[in-house]
Protein backbone atom coordinates (compact mmCIF):
# COMPACT_ATOMS: atom_id res chain seq x y z
CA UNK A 1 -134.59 18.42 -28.57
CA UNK A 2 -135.66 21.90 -27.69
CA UNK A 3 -134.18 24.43 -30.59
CA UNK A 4 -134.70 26.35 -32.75
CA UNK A 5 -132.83 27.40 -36.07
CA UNK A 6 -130.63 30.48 -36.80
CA UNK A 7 -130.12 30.46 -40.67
CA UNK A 8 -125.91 31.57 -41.57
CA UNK A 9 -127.62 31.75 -45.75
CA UNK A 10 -126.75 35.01 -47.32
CA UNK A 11 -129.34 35.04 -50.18
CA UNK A 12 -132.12 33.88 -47.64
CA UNK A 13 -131.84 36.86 -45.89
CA UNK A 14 -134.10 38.62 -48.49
CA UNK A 15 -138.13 38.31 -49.14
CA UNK A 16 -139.59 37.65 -52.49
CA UNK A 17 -137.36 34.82 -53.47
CA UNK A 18 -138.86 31.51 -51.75
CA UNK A 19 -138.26 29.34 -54.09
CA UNK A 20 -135.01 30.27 -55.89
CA UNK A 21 -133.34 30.48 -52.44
CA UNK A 22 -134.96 26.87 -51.32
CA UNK A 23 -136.39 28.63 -48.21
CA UNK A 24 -137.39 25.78 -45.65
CA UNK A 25 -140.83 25.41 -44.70
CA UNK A 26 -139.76 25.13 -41.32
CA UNK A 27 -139.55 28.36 -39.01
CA UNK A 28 -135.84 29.99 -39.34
CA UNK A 29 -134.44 32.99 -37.80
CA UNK A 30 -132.86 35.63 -40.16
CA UNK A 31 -134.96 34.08 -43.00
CA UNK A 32 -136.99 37.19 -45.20
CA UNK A 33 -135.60 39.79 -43.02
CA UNK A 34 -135.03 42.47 -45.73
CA UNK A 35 -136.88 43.33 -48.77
CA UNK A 36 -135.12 42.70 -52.65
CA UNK A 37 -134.01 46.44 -52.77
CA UNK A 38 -131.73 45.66 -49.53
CA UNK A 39 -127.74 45.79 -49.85
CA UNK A 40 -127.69 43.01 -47.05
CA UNK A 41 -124.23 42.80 -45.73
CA UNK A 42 -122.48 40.21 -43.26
CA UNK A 43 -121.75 43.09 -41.35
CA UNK A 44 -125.19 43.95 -40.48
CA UNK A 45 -126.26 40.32 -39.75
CA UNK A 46 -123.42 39.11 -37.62
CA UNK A 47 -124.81 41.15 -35.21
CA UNK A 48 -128.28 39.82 -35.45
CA UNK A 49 -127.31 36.26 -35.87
CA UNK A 50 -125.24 36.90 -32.21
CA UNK A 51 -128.71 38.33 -30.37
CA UNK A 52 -130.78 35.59 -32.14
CA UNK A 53 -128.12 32.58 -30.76
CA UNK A 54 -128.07 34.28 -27.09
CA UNK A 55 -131.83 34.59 -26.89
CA UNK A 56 -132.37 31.02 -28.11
CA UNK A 57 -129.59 30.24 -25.15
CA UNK A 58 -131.37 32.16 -22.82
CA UNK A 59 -134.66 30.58 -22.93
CA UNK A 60 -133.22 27.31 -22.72
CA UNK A 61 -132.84 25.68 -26.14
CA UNK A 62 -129.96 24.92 -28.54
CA UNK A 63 -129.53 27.39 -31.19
CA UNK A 64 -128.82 25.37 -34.67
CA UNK A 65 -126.92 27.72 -36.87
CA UNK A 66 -127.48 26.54 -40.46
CA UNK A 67 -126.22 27.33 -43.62
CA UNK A 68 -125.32 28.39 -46.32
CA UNK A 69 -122.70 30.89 -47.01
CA UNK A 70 -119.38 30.41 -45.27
CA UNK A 71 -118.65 33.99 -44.27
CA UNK A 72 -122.08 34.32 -43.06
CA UNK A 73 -121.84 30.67 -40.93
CA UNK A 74 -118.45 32.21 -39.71
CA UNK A 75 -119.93 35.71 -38.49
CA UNK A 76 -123.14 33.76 -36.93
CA UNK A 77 -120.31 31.41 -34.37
CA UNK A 78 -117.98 34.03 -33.82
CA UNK A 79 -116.76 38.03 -33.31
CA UNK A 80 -115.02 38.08 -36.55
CA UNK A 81 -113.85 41.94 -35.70
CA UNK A 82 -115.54 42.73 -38.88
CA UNK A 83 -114.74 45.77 -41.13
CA UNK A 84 -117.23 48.57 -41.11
CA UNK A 85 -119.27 49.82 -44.41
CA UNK A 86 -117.73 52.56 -46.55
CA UNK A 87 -118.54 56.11 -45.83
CA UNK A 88 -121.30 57.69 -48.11
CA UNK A 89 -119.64 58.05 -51.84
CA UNK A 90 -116.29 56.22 -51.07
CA UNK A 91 -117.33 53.06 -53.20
CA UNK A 92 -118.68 55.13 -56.00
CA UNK A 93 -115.49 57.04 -56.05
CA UNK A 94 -113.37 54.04 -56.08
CA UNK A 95 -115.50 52.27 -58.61
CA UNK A 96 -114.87 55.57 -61.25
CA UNK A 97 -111.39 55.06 -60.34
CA UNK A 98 -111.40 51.15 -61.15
CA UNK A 99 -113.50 51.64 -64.82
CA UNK A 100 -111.31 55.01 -65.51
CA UNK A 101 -108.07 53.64 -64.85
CA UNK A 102 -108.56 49.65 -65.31
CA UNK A 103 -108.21 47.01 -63.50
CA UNK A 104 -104.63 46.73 -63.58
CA UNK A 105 -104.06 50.22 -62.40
CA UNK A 106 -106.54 49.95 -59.76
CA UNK A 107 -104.86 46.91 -58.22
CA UNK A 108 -101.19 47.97 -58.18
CA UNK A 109 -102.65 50.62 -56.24
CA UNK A 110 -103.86 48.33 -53.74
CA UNK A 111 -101.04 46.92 -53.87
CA UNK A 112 -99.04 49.92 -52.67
CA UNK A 113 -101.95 50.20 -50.18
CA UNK A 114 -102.82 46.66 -48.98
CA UNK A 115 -100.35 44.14 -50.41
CA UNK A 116 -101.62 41.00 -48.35
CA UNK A 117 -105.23 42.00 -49.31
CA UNK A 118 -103.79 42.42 -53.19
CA UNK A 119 -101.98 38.97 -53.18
CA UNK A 120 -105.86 37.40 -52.36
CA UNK A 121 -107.93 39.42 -54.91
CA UNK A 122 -107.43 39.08 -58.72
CA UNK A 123 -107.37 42.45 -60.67
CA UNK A 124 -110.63 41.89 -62.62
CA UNK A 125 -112.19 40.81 -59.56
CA UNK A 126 -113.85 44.81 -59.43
CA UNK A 127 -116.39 44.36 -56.37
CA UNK A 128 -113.55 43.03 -53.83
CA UNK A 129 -110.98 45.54 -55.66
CA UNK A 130 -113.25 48.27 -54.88
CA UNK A 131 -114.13 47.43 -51.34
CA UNK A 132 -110.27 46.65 -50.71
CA UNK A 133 -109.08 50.06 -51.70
CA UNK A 134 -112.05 51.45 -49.71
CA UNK A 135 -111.14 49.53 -46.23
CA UNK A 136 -107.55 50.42 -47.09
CA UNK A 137 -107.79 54.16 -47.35
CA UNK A 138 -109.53 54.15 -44.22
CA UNK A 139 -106.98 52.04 -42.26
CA UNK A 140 -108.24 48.64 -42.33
CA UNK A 141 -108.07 45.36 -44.54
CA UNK A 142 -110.31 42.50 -46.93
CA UNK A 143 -107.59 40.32 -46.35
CA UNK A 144 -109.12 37.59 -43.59
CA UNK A 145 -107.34 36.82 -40.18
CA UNK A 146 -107.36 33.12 -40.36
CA UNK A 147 -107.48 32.70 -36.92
CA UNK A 148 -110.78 33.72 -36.17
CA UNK A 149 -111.93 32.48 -40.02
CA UNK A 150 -111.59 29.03 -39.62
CA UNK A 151 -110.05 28.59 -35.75
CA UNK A 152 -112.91 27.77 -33.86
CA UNK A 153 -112.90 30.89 -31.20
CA UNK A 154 -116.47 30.57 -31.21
CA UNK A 155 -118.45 32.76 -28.99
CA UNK A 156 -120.32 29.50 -27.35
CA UNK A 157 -119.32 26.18 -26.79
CA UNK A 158 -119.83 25.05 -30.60
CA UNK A 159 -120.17 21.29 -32.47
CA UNK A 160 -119.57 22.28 -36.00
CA UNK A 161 -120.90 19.00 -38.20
CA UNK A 162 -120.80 18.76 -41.57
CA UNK A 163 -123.24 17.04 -43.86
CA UNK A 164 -120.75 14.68 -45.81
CA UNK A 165 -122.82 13.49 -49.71
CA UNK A 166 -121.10 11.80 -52.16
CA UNK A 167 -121.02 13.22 -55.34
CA UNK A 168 -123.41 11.49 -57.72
CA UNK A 169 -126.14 11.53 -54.32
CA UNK A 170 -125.26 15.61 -54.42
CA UNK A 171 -125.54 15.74 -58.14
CA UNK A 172 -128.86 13.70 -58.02
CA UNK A 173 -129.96 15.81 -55.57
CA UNK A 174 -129.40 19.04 -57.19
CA UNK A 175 -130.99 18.01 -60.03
CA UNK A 176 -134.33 17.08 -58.53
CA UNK A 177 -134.54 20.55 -55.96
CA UNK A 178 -134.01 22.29 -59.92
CA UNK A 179 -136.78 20.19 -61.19
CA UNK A 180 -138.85 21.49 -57.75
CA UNK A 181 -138.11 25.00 -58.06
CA UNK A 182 -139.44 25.16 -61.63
CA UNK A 183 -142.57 22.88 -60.80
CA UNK A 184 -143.02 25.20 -57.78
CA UNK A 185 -143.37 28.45 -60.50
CA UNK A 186 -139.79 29.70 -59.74
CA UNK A 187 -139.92 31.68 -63.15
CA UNK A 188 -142.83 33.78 -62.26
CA UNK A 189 -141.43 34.50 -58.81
CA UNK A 190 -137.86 35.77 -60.44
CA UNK A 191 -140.55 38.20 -62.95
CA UNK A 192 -141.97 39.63 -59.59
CA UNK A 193 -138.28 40.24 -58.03
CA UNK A 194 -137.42 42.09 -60.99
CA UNK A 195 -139.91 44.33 -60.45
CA UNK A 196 -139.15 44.99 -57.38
CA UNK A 197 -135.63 46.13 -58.65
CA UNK A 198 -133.38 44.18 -56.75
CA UNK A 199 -130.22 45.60 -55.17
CA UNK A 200 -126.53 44.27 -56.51
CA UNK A 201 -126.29 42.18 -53.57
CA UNK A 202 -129.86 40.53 -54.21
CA UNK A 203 -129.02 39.93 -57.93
CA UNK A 204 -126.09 37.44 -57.01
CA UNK A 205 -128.95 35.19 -56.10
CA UNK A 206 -127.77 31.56 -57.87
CA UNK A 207 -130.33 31.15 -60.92
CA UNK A 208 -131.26 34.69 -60.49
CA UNK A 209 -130.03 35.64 -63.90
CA UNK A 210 -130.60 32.37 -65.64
CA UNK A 211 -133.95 32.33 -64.99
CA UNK A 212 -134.76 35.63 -65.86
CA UNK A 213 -133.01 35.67 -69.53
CA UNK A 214 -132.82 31.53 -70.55
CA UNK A 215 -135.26 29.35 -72.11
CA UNK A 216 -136.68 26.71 -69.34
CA UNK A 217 -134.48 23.85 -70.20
CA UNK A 218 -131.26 26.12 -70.87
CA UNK A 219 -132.22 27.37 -67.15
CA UNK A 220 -132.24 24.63 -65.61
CA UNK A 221 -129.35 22.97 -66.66
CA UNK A 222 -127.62 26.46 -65.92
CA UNK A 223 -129.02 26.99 -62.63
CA UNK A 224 -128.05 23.36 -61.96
CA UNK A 225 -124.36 23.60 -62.91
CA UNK A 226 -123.76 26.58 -60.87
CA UNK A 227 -125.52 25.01 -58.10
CA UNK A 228 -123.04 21.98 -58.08
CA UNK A 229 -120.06 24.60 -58.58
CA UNK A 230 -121.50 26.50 -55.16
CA UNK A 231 -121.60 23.02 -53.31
CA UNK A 232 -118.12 22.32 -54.05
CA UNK A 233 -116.77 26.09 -53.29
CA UNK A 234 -119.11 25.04 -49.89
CA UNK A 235 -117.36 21.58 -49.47
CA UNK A 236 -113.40 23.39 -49.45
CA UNK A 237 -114.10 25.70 -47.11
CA UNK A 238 -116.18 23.74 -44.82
CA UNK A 239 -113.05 21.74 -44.51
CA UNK A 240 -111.26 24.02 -43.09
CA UNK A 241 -112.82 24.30 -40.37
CA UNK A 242 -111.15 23.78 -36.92
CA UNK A 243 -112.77 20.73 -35.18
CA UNK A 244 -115.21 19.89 -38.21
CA UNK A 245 -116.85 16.43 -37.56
CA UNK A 246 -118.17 14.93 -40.61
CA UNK A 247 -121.37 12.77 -40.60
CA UNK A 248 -122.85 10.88 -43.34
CA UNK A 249 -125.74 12.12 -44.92
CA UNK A 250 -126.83 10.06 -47.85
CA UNK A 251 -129.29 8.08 -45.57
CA UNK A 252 -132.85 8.93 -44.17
CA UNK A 253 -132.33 12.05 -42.26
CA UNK A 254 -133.12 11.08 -39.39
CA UNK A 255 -130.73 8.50 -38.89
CA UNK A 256 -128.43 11.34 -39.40
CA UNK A 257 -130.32 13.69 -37.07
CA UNK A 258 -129.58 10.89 -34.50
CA UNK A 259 -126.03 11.24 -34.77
CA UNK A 260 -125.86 14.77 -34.34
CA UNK A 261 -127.51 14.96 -31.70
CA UNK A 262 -125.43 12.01 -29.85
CA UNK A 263 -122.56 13.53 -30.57
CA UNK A 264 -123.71 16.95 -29.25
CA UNK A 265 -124.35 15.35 -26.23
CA UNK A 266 -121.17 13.20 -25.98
CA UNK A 267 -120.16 16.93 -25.74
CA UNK A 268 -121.98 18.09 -23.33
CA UNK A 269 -123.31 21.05 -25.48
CA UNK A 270 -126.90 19.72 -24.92
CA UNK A 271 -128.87 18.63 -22.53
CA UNK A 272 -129.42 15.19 -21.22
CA UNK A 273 -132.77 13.58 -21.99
């Protein structure tokens, strides 16, 4: 099948970080795009996942959006009418506000301002506090318009599939990809991030932490847990998807390759051999 692969993965977005952010060896778009010091944002790649889809379209092949962080996977398929960034010094203003009056304060105020977006967004929750009282003051709102979150107005005919694992196969799995990224030298490659100073966004890298400050076998196990916490968080709001068809995918992957691709073209979204 002629395609090639648009990667919807938040963290894989930034160079330096291989192996802690299971980079494929196989060529992905939007994969390494922006350097550690970055404050990626979906806002800026929506924009580049939509040119990368529609010049994969245009030269004949199926784009394969893959991912990876839901927002991101979201923003890739569809024009999510995203809000824009904060003008220069808003967010440091609202984040003296939020550590001068507390996180109480701070959120009754949003509530005044934005009660939908208040009713989503606990109080000590400071990031999505700040950048809620930010898109607030300036006429807009965090909270999400379901519609176009999880409806399936995709900007292209679209087969979303979803990779179904049982449980102890996903646990068993995680495991051994932690086992990898340490064999691979993952430690030394979180010393050279480090270095490199690595913006907020880049430090919420799973493992990132862990592996910087833990003893190897603490870090593992802790860079494992949160992995299987992440896969679940990914399993709910996959789910919600509109249209979601679930394929099995504790089998050789190419027997599930197979499937996808038959039911793609059941769809007519692909071309006939």
């Amino acid at each position: 099948m002629p395609a090639e692969v648009v990667s919807a993965d938040a963290m894989q977005v930034y160079a330096g970080l291989p192996i802690l952010t299971n980079r494929s060896p196989h060529p992905e778009r939007l994969v390494g795009i922006f350097p550690l010091s970055h404050i990626a944002s979906v806002g800026e790649y929506a924009p580049l996942a939509h040119a990368s889809i529609d010049e994969i379209l245009a030269a004949g092949k199926t784009p394969l959006v893959v991912g990876g962080t839901g927002l991101y996977f979201r923003a890739a398929l569809a024009e999510l009418g995203l809000p824009p960034a904060p003008a220069s010094g808003e967010r440091e203003r609202w984040e003296r506000l939020y550590d001068k009056d507390g996180a109480a304060a701070a959120h009754a105020r949003l509530a005044k301002l934005d009660p939908d977006a208040a009713a989503r967004i606990h109080a000590n929750d400071r990031r999505r506090v700040v950048r809620a009282l930010e898109l607030a003051e300036a006429g807009h709102s965090l909270a999400p318009r379901r519609e176009s979150l999880f409806g399936g107005a995709w900007r292209h005919p679209t087969l979303v599939v979803g990779l179904d694992v049982p449980k102890p196969e996903l646990e068993r799995r995680i495991a051994e990809r932690t086992q990898r990224m340490f064999d691979a030298g993952v430690e030394e490659e979180v010393r050279g991030a480090l270095i490199a100073e690595p913006s907020v966004t880049a430090t919420k890298v799973i493992g990132l932490h862990e592996v910087a400050t833990l003893p190897r076998e603490e870090a593992m196990e802790a860079l494992a847990t949160r992995t299987r916490r992440y896969a679940a968080y990914q399993q709910k709001w996959m789910r919600r998807l509109e249209g979601l068809v679930m394929v099995a995918a504790d089998r050789p992957p190419e027997e599930t390759a197979a499937e996808i691709v038959a039911l793609a073209r059941t769809r007519e979204h692909l071309p006939r051999p």
